[in-house]
C-alpha atoms as a PDB file:
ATOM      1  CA  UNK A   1      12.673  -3.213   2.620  1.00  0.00           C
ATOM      2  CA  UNK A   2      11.372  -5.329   4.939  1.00  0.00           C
ATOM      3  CA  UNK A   3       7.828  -5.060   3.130  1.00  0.00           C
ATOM      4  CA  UNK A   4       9.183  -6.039   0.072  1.00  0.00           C
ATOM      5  CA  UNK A   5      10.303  -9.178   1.661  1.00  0.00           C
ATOM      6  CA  UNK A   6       7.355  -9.933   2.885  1.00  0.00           C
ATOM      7  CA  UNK A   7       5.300  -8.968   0.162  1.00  0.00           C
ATOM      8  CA  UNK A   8       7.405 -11.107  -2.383  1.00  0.00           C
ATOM      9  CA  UNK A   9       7.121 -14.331   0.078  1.00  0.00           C
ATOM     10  CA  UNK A  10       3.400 -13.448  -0.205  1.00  0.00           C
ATOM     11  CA  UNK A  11       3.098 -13.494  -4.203  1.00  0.00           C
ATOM     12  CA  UNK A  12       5.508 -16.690  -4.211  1.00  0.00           C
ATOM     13  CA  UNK A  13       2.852 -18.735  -2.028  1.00  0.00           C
ATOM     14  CA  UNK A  14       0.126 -17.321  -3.922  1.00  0.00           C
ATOM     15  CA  UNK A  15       1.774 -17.108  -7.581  1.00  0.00           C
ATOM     16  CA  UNK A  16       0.900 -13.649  -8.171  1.00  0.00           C
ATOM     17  CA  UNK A  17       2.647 -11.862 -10.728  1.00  0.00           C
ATOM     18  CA  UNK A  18       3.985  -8.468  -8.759  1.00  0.00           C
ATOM     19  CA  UNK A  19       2.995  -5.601 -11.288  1.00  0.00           C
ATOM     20  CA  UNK A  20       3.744  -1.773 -10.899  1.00  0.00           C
ATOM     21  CA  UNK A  21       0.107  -0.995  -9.442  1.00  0.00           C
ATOM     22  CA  UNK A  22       0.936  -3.676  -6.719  1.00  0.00           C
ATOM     23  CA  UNK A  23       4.561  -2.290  -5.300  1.00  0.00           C
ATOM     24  CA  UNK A  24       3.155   0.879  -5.089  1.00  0.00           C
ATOM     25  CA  UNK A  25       0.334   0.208  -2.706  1.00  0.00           C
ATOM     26  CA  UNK A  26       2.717  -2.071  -0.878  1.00  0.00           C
ATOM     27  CA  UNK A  27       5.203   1.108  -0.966  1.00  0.00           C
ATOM     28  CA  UNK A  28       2.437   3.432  -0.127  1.00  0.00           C
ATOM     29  CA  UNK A  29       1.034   1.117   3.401  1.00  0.00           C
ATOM     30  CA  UNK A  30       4.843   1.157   4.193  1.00  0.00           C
ATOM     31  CA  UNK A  31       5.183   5.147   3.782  1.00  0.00           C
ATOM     32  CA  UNK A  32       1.768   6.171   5.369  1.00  0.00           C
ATOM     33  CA  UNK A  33       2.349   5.558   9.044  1.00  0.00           C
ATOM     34  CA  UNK A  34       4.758   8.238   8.909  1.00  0.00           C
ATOM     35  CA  UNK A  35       2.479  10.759   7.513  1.00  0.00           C
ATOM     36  CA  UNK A  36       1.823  12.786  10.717  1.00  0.00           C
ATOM     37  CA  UNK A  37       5.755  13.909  10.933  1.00  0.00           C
ATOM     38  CA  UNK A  38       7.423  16.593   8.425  1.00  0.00           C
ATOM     39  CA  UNK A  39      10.572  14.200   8.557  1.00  0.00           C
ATOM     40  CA  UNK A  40       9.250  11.764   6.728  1.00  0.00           C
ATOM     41  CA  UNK A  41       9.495  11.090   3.045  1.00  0.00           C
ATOM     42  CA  UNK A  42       5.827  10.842   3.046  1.00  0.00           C
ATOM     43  CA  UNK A  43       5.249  13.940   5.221  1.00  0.00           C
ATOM     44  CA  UNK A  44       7.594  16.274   3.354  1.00  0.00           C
ATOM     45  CA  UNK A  45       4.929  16.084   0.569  1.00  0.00           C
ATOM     46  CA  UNK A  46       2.356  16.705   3.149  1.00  0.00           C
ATOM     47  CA  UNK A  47       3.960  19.238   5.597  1.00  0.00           C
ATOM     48  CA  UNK A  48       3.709  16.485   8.148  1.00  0.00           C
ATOM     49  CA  UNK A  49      -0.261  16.021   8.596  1.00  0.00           C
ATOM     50  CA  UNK A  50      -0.638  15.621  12.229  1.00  0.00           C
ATOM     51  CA  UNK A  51      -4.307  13.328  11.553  1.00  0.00           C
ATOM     52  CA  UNK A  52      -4.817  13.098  15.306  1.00  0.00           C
ATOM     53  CA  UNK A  53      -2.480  13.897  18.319  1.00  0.00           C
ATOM     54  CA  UNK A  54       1.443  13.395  17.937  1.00  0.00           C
ATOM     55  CA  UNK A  55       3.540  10.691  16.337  1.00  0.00           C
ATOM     56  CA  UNK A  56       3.537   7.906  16.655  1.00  0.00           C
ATOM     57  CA  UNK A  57      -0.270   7.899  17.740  1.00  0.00           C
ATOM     58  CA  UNK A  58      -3.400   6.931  16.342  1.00  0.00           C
ATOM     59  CA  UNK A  59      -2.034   6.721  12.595  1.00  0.00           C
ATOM     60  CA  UNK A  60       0.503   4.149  14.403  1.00  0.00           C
ATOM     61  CA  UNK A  61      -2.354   1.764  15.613  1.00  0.00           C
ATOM     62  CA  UNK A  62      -4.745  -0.988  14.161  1.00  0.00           C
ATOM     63  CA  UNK A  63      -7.277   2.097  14.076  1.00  0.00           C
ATOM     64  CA  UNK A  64      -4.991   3.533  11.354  1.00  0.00           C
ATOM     65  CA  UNK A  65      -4.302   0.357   9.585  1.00  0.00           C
ATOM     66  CA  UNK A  66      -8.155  -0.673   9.650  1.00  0.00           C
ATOM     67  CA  UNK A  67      -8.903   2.879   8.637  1.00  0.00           C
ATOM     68  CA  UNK A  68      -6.637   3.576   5.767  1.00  0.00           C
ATOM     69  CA  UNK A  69      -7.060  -0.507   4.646  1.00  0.00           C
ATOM     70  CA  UNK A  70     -10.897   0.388   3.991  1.00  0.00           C
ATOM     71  CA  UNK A  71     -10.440   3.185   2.240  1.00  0.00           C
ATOM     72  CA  UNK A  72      -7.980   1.346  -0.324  1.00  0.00           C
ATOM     73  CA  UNK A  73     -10.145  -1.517  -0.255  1.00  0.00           C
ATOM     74  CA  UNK A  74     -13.396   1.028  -1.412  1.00  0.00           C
ATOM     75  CA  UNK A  75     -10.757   2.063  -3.959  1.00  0.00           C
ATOM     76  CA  UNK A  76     -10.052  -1.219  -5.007  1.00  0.00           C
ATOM     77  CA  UNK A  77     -14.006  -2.046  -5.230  1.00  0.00           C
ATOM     78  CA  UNK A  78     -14.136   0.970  -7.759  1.00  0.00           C
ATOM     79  CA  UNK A  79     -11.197  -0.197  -9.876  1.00  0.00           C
ATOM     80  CA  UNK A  80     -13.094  -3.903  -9.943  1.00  0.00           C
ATOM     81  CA  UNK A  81     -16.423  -2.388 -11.137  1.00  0.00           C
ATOM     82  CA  UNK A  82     -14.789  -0.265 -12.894  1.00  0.00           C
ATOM     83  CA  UNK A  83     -12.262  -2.620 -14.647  1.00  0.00           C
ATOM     84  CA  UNK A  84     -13.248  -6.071 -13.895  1.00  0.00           C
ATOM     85  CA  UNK A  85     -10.259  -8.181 -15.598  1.00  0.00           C
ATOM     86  CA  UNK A  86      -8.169  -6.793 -12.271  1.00  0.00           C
ATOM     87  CA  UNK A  87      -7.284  -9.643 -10.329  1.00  0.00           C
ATOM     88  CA  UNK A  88      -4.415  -7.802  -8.581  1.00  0.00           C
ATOM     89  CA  UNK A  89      -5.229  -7.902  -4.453  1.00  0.00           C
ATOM     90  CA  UNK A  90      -4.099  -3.676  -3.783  1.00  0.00           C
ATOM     91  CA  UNK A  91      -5.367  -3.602  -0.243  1.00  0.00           C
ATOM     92  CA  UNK A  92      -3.702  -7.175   0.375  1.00  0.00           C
ATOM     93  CA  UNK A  93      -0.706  -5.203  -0.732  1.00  0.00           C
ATOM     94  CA  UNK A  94      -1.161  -2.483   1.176  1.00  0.00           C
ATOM     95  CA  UNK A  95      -1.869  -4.123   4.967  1.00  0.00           C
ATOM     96  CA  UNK A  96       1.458  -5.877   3.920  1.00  0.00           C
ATOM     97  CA  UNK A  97       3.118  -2.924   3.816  1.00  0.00           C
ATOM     98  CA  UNK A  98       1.269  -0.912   6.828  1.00  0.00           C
ATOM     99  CA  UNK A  99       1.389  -3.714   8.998  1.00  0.00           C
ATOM    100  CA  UNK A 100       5.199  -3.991   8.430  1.00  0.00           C
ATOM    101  CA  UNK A 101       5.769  -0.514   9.409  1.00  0.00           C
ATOM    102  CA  UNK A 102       4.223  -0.703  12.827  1.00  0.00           C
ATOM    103  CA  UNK A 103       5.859  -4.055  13.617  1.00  0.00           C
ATOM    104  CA  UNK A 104       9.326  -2.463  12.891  1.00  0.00           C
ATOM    105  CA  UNK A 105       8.605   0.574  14.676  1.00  0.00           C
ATOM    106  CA  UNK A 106       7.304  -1.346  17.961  1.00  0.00           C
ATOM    107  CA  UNK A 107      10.777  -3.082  17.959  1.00  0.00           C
ATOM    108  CA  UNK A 108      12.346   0.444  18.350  1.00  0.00           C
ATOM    109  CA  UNK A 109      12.829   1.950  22.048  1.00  0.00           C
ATOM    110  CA  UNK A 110      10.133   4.041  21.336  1.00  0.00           C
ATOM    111  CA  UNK A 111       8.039   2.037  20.587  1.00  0.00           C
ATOM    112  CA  UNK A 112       4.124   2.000  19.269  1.00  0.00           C
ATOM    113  CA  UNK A 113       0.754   1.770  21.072  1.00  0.00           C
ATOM    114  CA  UNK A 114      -1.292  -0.576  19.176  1.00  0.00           C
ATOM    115  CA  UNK A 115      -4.366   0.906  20.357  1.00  0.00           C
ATOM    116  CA  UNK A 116      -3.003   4.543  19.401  1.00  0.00           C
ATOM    117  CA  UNK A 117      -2.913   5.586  23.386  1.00  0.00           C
END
């Protein structure tokens, strides 16, 4: 919810046009933190991937934002060459949505290590 917000006061100052391509990466940074735990919405589709360690580790860290945020942004490159009339930012979109996930979950008493320690 609170990447929506975010993401909305992002195409306001930018006047971008939010299409269904766009929410979903937004949806999809927001989701993917939680991929290394079977509770998660993301993880029940997954069987809770544990990508390195426990939760709440590296895939909670700016490793796993920069990591995930280049492979979107290689995907995005494709889609351009591919499709050149997109003007739509994805990975934008997407480190919107990671980047709110770990800032919510380092205000819980758990916590997050940004450095995935």
């Amino acid at each position: 919810m609170v990447a929506m917000l975010v993401y909305g006061a992002f195409l306001l100052l930018f006047g971008v046009e939010p299409t269904v391509p766009l929410v979903f990466f937004l949806m999809l940074g927001a989701l993917l933190p939680d991929i290394d735990t079977p509770r998660s919405v993301i993880g029940q589709g997954t069987g809770g991937v544990l990508v390195v360690g426990r939760h709440r580790g590296i895939v909670h860290s700016v490793y796993g934002l920069f990591g995930f945020g280049v492979c979107v942004l290689l995907l995005e490159a494709v889609v351009r060459v591919t499709i050149p009339d997109v003007v739509s930012s994805y990975t934008a979109a997407f480190i919107i949505g990671y980047f709110s996930h770990l800032i919510l979950d380092r205000r819980t008493p758990a916590g997050i290590d940004w450095w995935g320690g």
